[in-house]
C-alpha atoms as a PDB file:
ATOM      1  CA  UNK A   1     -71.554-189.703-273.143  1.00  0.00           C
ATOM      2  CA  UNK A   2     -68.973-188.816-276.093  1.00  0.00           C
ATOM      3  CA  UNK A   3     -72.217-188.047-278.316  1.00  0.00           C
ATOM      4  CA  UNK A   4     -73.605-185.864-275.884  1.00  0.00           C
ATOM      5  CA  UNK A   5     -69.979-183.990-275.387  1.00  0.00           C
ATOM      6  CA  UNK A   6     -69.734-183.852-279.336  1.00  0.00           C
ATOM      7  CA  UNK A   7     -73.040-182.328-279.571  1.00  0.00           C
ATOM      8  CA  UNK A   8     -72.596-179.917-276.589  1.00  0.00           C
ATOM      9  CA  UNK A   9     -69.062-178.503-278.171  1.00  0.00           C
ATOM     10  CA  UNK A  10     -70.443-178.146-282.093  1.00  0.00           C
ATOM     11  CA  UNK A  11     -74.062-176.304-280.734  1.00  0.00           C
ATOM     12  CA  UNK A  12     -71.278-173.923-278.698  1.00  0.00           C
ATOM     13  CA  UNK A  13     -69.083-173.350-281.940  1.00  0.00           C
ATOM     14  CA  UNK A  14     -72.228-173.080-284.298  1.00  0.00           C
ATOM     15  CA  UNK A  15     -73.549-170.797-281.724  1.00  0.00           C
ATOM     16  CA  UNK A  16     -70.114-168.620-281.623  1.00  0.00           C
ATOM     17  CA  UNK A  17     -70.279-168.572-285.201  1.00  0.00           C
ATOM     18  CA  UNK A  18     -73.688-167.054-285.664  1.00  0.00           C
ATOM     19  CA  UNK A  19     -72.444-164.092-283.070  1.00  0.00           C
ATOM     20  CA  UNK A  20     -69.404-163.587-284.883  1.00  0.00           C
ATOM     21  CA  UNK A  21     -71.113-163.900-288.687  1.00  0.00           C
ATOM     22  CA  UNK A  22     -73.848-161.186-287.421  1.00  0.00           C
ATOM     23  CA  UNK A  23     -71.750-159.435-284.847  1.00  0.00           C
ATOM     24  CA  UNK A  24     -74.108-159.820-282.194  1.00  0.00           C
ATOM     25  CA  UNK A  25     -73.593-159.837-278.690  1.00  0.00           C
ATOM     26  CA  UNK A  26     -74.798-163.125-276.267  1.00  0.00           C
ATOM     27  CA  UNK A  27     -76.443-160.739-274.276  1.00  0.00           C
ATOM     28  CA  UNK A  28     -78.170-159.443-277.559  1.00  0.00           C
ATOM     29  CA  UNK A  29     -79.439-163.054-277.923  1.00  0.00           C
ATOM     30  CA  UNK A  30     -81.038-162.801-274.569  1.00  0.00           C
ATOM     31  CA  UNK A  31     -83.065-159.612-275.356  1.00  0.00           C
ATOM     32  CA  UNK A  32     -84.078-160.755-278.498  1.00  0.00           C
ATOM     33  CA  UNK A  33     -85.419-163.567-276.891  1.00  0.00           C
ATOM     34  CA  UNK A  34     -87.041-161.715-274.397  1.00  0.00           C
ATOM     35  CA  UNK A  35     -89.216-160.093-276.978  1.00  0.00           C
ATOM     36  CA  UNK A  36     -89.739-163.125-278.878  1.00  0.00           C
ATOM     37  CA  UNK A  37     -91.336-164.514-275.230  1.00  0.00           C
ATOM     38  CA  UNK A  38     -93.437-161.899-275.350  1.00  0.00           C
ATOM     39  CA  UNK A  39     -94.808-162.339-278.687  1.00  0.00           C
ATOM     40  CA  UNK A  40     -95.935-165.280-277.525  1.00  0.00           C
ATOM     41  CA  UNK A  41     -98.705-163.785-275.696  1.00  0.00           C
ATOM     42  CA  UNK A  42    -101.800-162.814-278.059  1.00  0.00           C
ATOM     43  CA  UNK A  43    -102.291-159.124-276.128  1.00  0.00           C
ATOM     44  CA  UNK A  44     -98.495-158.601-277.452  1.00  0.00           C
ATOM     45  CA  UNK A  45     -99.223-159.688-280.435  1.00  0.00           C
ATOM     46  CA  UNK A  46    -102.406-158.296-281.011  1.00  0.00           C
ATOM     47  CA  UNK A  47    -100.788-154.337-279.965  1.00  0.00           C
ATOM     48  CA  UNK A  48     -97.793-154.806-282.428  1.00  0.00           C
ATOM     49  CA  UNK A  49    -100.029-155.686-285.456  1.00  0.00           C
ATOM     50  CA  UNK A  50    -102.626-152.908-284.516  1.00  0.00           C
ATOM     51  CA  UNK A  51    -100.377-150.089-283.140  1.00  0.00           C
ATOM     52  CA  UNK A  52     -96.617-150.980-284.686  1.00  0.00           C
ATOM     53  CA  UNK A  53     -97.222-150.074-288.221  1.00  0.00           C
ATOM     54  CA  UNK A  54     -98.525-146.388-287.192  1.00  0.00           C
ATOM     55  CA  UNK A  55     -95.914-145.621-284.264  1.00  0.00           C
ATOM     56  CA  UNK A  56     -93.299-146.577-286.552  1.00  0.00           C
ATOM     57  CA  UNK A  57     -94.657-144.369-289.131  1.00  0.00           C
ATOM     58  CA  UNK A  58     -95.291-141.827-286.146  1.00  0.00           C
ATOM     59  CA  UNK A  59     -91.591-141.909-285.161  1.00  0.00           C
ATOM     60  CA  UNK A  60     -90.002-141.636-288.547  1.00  0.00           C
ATOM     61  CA  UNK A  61     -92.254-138.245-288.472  1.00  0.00           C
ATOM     62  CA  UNK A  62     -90.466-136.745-285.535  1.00  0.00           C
ATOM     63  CA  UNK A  63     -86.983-137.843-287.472  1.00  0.00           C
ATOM     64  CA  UNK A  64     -86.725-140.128-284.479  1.00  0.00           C
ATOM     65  CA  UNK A  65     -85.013-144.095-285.834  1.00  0.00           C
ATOM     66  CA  UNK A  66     -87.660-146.941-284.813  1.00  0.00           C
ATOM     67  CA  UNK A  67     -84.882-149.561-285.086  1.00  0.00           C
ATOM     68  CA  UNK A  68     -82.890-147.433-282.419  1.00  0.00           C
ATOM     69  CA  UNK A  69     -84.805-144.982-279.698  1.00  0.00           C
ATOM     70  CA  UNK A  70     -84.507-144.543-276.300  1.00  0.00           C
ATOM     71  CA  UNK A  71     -87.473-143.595-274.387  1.00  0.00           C
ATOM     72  CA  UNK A  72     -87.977-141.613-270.885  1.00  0.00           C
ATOM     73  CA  UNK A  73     -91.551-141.275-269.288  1.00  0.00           C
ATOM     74  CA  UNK A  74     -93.164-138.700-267.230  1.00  0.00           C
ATOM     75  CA  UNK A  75     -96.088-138.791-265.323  1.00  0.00           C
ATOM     76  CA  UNK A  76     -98.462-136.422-263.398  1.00  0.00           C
ATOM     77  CA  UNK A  77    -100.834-136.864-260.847  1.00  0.00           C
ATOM     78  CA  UNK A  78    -102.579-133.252-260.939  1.00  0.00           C
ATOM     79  CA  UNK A  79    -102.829-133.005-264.543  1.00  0.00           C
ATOM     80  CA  UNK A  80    -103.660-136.835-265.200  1.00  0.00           C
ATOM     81  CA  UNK A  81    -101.147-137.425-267.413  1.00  0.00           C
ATOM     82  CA  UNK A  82     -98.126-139.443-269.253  1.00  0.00           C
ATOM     83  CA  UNK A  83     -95.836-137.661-271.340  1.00  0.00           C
ATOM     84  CA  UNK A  84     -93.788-140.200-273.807  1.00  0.00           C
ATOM     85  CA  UNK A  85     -90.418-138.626-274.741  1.00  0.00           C
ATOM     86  CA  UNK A  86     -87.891-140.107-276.883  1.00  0.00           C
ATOM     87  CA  UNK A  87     -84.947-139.904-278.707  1.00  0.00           C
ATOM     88  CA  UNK A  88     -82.144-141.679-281.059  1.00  0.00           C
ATOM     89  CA  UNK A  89     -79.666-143.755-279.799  1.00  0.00           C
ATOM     90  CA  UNK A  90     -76.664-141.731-280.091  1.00  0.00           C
ATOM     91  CA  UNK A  91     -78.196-138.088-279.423  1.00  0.00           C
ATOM     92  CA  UNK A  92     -78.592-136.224-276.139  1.00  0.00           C
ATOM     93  CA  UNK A  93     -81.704-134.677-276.360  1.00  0.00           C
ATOM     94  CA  UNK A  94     -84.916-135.944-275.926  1.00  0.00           C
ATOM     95  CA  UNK A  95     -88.010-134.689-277.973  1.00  0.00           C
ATOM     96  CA  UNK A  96     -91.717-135.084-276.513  1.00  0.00           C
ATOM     97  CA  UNK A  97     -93.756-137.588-279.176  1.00  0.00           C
ATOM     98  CA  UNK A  98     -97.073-138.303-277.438  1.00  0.00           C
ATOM     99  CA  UNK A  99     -98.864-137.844-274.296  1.00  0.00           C
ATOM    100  CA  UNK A 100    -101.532-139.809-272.679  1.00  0.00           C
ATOM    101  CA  UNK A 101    -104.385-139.627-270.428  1.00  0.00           C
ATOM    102  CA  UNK A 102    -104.154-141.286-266.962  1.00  0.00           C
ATOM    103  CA  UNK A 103    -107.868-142.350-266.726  1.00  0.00           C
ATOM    104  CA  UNK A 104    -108.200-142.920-263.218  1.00  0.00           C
ATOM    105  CA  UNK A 105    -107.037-141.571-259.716  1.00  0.00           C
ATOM    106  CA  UNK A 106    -105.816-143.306-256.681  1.00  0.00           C
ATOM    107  CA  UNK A 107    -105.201-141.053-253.496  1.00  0.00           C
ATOM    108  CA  UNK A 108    -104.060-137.506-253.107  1.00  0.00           C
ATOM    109  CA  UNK A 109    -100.900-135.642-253.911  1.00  0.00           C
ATOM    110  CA  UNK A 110     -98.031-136.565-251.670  1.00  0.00           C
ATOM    111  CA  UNK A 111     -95.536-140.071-251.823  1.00  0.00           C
ATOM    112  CA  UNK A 112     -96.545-143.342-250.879  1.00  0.00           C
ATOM    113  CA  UNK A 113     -95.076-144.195-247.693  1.00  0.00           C
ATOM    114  CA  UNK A 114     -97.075-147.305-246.594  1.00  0.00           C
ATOM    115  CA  UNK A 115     -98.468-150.499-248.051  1.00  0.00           C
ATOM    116  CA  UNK A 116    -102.366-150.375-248.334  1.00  0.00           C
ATOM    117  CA  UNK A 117    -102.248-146.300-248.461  1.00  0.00           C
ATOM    118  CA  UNK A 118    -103.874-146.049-251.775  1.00  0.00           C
ATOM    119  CA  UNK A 119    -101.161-143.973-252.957  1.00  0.00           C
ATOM    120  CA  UNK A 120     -99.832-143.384-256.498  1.00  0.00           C
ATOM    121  CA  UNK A 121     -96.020-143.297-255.475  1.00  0.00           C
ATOM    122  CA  UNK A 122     -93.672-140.012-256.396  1.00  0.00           C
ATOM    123  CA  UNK A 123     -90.029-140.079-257.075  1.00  0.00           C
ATOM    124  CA  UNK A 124     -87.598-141.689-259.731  1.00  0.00           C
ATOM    125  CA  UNK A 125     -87.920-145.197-260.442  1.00  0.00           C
ATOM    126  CA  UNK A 126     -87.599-147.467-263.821  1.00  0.00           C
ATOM    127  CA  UNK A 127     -90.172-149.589-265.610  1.00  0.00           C
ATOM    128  CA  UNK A 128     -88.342-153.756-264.577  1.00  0.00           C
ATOM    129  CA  UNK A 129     -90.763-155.873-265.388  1.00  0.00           C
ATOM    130  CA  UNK A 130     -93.602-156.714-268.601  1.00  0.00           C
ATOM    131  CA  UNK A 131     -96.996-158.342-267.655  1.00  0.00           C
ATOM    132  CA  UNK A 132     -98.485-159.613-270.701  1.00  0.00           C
ATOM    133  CA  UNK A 133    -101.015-161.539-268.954  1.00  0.00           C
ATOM    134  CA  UNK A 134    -102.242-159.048-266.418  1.00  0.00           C
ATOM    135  CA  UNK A 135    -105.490-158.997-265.101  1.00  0.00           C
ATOM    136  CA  UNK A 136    -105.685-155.664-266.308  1.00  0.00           C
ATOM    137  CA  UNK A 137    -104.627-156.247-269.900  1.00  0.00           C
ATOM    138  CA  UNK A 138    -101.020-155.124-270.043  1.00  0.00           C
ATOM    139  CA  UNK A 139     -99.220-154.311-267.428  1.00  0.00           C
ATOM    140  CA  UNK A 140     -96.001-152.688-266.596  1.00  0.00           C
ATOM    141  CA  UNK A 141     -94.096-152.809-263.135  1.00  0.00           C
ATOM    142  CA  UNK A 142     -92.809-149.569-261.370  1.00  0.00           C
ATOM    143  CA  UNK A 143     -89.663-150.186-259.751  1.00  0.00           C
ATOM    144  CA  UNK A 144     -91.819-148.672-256.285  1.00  0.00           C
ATOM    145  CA  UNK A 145     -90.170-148.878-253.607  1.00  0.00           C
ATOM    146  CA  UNK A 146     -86.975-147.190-254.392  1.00  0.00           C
ATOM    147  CA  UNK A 147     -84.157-146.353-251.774  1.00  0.00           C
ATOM    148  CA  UNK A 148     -85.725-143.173-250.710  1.00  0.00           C
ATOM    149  CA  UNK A 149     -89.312-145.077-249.988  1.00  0.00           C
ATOM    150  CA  UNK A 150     -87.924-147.522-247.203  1.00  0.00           C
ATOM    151  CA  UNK A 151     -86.157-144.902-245.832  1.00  0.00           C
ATOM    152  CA  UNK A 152     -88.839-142.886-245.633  1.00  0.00           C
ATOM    153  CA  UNK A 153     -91.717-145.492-245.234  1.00  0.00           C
ATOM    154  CA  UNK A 154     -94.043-144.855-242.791  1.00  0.00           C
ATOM    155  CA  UNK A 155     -95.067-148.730-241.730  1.00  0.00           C
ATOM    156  CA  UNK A 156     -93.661-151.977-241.626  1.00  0.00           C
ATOM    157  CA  UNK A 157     -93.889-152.001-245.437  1.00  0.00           C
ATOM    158  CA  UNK A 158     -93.454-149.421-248.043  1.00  0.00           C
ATOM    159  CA  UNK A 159     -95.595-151.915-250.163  1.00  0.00           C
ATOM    160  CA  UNK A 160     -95.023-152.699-253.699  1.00  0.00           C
ATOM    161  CA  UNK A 161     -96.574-153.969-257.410  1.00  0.00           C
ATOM    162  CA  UNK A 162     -97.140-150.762-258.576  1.00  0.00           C
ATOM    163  CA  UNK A 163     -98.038-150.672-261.993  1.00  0.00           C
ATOM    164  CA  UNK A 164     -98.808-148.751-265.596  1.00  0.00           C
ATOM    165  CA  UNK A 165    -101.621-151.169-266.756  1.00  0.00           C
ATOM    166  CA  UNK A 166    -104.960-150.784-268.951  1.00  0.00           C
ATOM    167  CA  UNK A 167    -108.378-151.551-268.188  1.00  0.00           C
ATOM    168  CA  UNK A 168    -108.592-148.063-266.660  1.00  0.00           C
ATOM    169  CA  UNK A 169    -109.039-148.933-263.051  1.00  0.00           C
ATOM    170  CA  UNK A 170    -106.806-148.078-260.298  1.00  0.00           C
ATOM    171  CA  UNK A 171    -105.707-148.700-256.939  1.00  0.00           C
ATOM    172  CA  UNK A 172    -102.479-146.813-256.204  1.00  0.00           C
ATOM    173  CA  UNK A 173    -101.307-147.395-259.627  1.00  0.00           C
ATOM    174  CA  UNK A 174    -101.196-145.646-263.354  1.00  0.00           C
ATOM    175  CA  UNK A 175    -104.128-146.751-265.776  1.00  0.00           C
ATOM    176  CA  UNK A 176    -104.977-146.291-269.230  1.00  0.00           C
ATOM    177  CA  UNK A 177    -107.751-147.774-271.537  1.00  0.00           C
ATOM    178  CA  UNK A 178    -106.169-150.856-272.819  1.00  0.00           C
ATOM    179  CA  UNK A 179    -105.689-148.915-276.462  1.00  0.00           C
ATOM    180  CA  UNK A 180    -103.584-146.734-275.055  1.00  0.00           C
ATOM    181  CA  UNK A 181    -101.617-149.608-272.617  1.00  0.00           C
ATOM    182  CA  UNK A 182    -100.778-151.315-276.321  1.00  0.00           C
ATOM    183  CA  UNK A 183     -98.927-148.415-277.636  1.00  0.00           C
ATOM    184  CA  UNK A 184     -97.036-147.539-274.673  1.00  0.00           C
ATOM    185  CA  UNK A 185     -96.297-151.492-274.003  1.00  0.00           C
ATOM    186  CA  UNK A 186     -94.722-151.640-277.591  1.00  0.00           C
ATOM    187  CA  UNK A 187     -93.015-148.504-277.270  1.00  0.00           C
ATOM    188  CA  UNK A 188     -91.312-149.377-274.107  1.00  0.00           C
ATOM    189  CA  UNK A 189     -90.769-152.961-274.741  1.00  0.00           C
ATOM    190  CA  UNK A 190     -88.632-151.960-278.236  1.00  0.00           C
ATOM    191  CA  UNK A 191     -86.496-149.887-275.647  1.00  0.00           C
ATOM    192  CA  UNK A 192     -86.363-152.755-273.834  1.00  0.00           C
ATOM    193  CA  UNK A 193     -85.535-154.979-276.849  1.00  0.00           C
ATOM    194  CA  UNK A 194     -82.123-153.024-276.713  1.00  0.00           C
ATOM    195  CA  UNK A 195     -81.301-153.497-273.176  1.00  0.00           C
ATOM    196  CA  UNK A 196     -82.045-149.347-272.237  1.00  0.00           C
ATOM    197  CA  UNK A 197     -82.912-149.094-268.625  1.00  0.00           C
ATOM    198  CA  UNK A 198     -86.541-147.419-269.084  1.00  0.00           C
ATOM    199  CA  UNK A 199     -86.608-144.624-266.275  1.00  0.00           C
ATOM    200  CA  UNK A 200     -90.152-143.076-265.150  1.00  0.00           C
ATOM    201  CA  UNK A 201     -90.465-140.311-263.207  1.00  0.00           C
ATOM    202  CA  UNK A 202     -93.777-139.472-260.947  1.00  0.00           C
ATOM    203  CA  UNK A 203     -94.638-136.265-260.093  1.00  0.00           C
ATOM    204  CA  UNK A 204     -97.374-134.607-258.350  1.00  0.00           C
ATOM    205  CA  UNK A 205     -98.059-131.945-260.573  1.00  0.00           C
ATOM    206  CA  UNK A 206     -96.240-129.575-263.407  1.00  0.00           C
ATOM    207  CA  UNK A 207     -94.118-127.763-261.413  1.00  0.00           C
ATOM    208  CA  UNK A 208     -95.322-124.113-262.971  1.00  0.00           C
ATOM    209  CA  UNK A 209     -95.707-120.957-261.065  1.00  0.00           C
ATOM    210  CA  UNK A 210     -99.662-121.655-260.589  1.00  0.00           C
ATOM    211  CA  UNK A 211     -99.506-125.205-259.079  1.00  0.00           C
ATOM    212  CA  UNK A 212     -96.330-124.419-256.931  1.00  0.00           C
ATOM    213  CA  UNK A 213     -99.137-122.100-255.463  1.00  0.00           C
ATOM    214  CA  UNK A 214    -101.777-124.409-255.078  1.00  0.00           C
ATOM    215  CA  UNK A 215     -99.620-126.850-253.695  1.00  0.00           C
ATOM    216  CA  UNK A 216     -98.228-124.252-250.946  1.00  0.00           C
ATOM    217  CA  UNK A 217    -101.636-123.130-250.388  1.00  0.00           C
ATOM    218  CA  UNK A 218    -103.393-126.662-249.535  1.00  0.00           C
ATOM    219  CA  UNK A 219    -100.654-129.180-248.262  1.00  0.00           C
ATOM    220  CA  UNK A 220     -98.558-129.195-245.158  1.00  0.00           C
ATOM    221  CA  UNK A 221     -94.517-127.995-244.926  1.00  0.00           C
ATOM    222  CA  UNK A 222     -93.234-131.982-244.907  1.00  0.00           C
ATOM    223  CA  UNK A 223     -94.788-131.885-248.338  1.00  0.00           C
ATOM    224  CA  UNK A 224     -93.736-128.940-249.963  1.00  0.00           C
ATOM    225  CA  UNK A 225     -90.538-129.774-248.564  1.00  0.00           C
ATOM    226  CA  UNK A 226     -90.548-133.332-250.206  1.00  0.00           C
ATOM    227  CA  UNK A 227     -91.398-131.795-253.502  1.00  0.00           C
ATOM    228  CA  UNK A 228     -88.838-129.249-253.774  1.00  0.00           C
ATOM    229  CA  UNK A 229     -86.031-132.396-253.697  1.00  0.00           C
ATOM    230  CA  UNK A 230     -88.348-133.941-256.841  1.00  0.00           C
ATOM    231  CA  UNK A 231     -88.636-130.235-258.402  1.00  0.00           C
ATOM    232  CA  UNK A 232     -84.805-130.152-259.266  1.00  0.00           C
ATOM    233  CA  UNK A 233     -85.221-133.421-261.372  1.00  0.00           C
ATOM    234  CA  UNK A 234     -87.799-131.776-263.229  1.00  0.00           C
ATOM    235  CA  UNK A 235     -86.000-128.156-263.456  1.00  0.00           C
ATOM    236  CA  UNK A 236     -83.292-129.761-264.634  1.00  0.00           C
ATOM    237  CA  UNK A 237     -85.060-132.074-267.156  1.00  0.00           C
ATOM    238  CA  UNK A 238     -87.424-129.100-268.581  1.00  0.00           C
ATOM    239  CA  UNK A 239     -84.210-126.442-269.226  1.00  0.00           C
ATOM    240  CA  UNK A 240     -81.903-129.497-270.897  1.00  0.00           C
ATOM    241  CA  UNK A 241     -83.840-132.170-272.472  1.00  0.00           C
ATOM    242  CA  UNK A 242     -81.113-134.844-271.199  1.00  0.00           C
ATOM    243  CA  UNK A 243     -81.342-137.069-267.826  1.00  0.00           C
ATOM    244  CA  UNK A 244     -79.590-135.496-264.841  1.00  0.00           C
ATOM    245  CA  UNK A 245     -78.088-137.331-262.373  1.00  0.00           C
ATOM    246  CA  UNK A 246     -80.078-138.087-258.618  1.00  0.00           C
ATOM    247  CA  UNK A 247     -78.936-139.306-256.141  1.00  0.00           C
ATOM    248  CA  UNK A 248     -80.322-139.944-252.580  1.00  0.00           C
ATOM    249  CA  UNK A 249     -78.776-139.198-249.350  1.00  0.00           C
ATOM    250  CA  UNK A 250     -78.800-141.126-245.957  1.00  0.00           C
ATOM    251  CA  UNK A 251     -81.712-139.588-245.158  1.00  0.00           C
ATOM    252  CA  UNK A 252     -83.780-140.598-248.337  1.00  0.00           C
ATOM    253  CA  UNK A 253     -84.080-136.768-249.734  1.00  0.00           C
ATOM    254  CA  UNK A 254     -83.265-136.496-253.454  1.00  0.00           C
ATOM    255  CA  UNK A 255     -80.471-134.581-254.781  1.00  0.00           C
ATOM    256  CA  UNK A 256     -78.871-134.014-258.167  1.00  0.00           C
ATOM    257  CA  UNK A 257     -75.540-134.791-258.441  1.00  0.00           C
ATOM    258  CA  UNK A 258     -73.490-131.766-258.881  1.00  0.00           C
ATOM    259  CA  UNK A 259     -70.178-132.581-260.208  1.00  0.00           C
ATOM    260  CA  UNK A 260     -71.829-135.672-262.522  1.00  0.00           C
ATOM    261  CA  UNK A 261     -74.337-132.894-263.483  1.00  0.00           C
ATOM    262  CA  UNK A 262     -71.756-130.204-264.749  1.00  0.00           C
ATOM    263  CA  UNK A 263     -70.097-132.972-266.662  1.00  0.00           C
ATOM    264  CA  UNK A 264     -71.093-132.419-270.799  1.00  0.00           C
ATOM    265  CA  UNK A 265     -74.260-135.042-270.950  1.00  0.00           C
ATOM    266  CA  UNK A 266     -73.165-138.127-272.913  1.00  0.00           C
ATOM    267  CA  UNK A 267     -75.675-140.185-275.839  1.00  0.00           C
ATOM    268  CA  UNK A 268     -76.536-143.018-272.633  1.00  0.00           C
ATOM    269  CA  UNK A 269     -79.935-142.949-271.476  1.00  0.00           C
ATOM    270  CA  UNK A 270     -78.730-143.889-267.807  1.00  0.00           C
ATOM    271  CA  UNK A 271     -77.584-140.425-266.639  1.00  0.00           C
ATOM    272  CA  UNK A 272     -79.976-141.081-263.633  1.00  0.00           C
ATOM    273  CA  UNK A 273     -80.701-143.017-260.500  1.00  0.00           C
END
């Protein structure tokens, strides 16, 4: 029992000593073995030797630090697409580096309210969760349902396991061929790497002069009305290049903060929900 103390107290000091000698953090430790879990898997593996090399190169092009980025996504239903956008840790801004082709559909335009619906979801969430052995290659997990979703849900379940995966099939979800899937997966897992919440936000179209007239055209008022609340994320995000602030009310509309919002933007990525 002595041994086993003895042992216990020198792997605590040699492990103290390693955090002090290379000033990193225990929690630092844990996301670097995160990552190294990942590796593991041969899809991980496989996208950083294929796709690493090239985005690093890719980055260094927009004057953007691969050893320190923070990354926000946006994706739209109408159009089909996910926009990357990314910037140092440290600055405010974010610049737009890539965007990629949503190659399948699920649904119409509008939320997801119930489980089953076929919906894509739209509203604010995060990417929580890595899937390297999905059934669709790679797979990353929407934080679906948010707040506003059960309040708003329209069955017993808002539902749930709503993903960004490749294999380019869909059901209520975001796909990409599984090329693509590898370059986002590294992208987002090096944000990860530094413990940056990963935020994602899902809209139902561009919200330009053209579609805000399709969309009043063809869908009902409870609609419109819903996308207005998601239009002043996007206003907000289009004229400023930094994360506002949402918050949602007791009756699960969005709303941007307006005293957190006035406040100069800071270099954090989590200036939102």
């Amino acid at each position: 029992m002595l041994t086993v103390q003895i042992k216990n107290v020198l792997n605590r000091s040699l492990l103290v000593l390693f955090l002090t000698l290379f000033s990193i953090s225990e929690a630092q430790v844990k996301t670097l073995a995160y990552k190294a879990g990942q590796l593991k898997s041969k899809r991980v593996k496989d996208a950083y030797e294929t796709k690493w090399p090239q985005l690093q190169e890719d980055l260094k092009g927009i004057s953007v630090n691969p050893d320190a980025f923070d990354i926000y996504l946006r994706a739209f239903k109408y159009e089909r697409k996910v926009e990357v956008w990314l910037k140092n840790t440290g600055d405010v801004r974010y610049k737009l580096f890539r965007t990629y082709d949503i190659c399948a559909s699920s649904g119409d335009l509008g939320p997801k309210r119930k489980e089953g619906d076929g919906q894509v979801p739209e509203g604010f969430y995060r990417i929580d969760l890595f899937n390297p052995s999905s059934d669709y290659y790679l797979s990353m997990r929407i934080s679906y349902p948010n707040t506003s979703d059960v309040i708003l849900k329209e069955g017993p379940s808002a539902g749930g396991a709503i993903m960004m995966h490749g294999d380019c099939v869909t059901i209520g979800c975001l796909p990409m061929t599984d090329e693509k899937i590898k370059e986002l997966y590294v992208l987002c897992l090096e944000a990860r790497n530094r413990n940056n919440p990963i935020y994602i936000d899902i809209y139902p179209v561009k919200f330009t002069p053209e579609n805000i007239k399709m969309l009043e055209a063809n869908y009902p008022k409870s609609k419109i009305n819903f996308w207005k609340t998601l239009k002043t994320g996007y206003d907000y995000f289009e004229t400023n290049k930094w994360l506002p602030v949402i918050n949602i009310d007791s009756k699960g509309n969005y709303f941007l903060d307006e005293e957190l919002t006035k406040t100069k933007p800071t270099s954090k990525p989590d200036k939102k929900l």
